[in-house]
C-alpha atoms as a PDB file:
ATOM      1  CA  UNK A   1       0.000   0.000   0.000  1.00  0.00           C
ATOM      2  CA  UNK A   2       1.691   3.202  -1.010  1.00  0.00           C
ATOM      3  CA  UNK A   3       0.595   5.620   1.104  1.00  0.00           C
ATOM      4  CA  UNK A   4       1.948   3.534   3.967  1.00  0.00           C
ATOM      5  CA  UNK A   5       5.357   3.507   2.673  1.00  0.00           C
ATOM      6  CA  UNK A   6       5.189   6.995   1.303  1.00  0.00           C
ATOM      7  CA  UNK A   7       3.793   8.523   4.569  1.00  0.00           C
ATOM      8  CA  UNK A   8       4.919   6.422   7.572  1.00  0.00           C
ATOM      9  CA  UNK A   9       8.174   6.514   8.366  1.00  0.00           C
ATOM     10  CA  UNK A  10       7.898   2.803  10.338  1.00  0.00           C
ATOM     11  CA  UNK A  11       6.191   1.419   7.424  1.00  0.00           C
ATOM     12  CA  UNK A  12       8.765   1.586   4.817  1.00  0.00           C
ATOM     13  CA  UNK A  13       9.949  -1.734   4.839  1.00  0.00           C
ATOM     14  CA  UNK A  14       6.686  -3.307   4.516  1.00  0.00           C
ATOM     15  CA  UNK A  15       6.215  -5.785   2.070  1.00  0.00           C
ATOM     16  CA  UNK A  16       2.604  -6.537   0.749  1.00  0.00           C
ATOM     17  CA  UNK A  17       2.251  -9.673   3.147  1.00  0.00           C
ATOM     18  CA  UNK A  18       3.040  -7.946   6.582  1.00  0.00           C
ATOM     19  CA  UNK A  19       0.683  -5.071   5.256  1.00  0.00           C
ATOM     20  CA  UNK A  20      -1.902  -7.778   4.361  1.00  0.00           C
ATOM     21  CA  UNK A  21      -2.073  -9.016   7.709  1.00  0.00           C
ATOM     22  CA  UNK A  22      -1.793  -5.711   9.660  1.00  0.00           C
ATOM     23  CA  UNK A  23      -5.022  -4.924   8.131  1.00  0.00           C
ATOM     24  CA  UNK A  24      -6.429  -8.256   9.092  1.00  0.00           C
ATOM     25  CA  UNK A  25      -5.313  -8.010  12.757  1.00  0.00           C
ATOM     26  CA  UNK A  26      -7.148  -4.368  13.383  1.00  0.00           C
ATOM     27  CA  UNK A  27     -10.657  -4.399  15.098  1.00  0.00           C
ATOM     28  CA  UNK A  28     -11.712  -1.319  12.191  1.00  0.00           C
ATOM     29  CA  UNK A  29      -9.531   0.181   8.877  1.00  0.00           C
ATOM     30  CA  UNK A  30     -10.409   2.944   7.258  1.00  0.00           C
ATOM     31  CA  UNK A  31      -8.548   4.173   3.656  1.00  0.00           C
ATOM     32  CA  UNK A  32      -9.554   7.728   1.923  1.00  0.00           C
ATOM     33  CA  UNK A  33      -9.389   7.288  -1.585  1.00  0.00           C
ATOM     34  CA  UNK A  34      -8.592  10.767  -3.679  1.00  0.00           C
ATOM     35  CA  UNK A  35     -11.425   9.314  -6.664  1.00  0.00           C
ATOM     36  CA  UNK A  36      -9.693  11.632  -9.120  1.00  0.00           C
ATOM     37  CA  UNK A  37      -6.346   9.964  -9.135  1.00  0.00           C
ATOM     38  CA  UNK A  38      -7.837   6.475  -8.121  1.00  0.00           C
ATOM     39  CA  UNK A  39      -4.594   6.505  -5.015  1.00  0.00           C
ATOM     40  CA  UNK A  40      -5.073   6.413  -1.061  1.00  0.00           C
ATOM     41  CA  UNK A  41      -4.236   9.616   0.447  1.00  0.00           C
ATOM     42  CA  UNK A  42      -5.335   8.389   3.945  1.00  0.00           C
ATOM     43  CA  UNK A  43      -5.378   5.569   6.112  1.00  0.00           C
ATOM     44  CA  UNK A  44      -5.663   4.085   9.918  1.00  0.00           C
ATOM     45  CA  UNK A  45      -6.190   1.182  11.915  1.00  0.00           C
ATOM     46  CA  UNK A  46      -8.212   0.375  15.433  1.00  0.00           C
ATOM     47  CA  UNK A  47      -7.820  -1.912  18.220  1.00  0.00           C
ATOM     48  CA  UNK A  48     -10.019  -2.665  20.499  1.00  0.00           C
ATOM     49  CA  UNK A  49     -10.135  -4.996  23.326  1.00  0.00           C
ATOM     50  CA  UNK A  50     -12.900  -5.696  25.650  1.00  0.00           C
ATOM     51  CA  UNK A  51     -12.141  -7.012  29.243  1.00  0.00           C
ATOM     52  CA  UNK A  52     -14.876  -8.342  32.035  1.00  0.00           C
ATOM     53  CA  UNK A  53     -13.011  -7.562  35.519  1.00  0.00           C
ATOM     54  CA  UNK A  54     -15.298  -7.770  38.340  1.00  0.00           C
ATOM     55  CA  UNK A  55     -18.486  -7.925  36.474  1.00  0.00           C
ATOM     56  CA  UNK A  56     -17.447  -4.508  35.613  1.00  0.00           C
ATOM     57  CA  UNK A  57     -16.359  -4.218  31.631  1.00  0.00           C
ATOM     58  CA  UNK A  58     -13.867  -2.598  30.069  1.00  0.00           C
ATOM     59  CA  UNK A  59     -12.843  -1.071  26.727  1.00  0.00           C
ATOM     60  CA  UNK A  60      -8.894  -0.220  26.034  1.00  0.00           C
ATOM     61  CA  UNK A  61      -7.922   1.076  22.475  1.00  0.00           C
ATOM     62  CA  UNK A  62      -5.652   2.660  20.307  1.00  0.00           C
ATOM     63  CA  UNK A  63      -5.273   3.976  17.276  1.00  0.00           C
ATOM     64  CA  UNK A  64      -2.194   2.496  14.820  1.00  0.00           C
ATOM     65  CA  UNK A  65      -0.867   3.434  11.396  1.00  0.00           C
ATOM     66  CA  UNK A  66      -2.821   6.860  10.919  1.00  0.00           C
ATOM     67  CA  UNK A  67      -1.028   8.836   8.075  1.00  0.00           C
ATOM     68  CA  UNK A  68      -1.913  11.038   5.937  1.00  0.00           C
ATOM     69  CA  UNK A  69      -0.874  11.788   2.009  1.00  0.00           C
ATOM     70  CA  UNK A  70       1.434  15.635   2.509  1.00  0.00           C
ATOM     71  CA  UNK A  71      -0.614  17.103  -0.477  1.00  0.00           C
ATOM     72  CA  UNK A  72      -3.979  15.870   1.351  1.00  0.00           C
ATOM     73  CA  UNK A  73      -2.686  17.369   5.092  1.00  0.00           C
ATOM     74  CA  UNK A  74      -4.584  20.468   6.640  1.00  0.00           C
ATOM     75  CA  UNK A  75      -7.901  19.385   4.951  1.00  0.00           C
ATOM     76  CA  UNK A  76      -9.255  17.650   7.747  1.00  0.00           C
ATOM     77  CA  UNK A  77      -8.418  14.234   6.731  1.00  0.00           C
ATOM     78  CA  UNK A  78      -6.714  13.114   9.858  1.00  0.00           C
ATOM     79  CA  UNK A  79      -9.722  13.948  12.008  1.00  0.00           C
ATOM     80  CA  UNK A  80     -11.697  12.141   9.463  1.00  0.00           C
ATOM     81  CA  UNK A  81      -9.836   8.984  10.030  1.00  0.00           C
ATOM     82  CA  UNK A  82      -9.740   8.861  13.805  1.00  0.00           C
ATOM     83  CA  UNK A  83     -13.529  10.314  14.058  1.00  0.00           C
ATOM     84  CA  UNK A  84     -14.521   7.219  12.090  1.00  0.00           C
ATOM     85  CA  UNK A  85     -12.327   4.350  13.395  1.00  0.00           C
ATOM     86  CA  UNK A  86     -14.069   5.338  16.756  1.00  0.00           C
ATOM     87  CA  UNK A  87     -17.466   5.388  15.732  1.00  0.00           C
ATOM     88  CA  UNK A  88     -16.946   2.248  13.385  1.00  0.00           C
ATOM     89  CA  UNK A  89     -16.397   0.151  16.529  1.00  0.00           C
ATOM     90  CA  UNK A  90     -18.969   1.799  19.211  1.00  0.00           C
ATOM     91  CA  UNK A  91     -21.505   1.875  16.539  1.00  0.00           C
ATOM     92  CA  UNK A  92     -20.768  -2.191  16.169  1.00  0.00           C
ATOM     93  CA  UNK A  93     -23.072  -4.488  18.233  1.00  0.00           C
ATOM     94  CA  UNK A  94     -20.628  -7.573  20.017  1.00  0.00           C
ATOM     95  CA  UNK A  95     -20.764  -9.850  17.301  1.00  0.00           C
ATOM     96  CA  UNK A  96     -19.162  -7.791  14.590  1.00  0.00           C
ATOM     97  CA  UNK A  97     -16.645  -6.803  16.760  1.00  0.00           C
ATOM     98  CA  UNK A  98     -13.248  -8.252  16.543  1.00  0.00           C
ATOM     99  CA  UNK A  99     -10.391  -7.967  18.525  1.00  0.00           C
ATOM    100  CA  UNK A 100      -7.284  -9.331  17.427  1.00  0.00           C
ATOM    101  CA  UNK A 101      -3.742  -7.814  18.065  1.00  0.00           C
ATOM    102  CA  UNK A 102      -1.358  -7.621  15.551  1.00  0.00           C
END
């Protein structure tokens, strides 16, 4: 994926079957596509795990891999990402959720 080893420093050395399963191993992905130019100019990944201590549950996340194209920056795009990675998995009942680690 070329905006991943364009845009992410850390991601350079990806090759297409560690990117391939990075995707896989997020709870929710997102990629903006620029329709124009038919290339991603943004991407991000979720994880979410649920935990039951004491009857009491709990939600720990975090957000992985967010990066945005430079000639897409200061439009908004970033906030897009994260705003929808977060509401992607709250607005998911329990069994479409997933929550492997990579």
């Amino acid at each position: 994926m070329i905006i991943m080893t364009t845009e992410a420093f850390w991601a350079k050395d990806w090759d297409e079957e560690e990117t391939y399963n990075r995707i896989l191993s997020a709870s929710a992905v997102i990629m903006i596509m620029d329709k124009m130019n038919k290339v991603p100019v943004g991407f991000g990944r979720i994880f979410m795990m649920r935990n039951n201590n004491n009857n009491e549950e709990e939600t720990l996340g975090y957000l992985s891999d967010v990066a945005v194209n430079i000639q897409h920056q200061n439009k908004g795009l970033g906030r897009v990402i994260v705003n929808y990675l977060v509401s992607a998995y709250i607005g998911q009942d329990a069994s479409q959720r997933r929550t492997n680690g990579s």
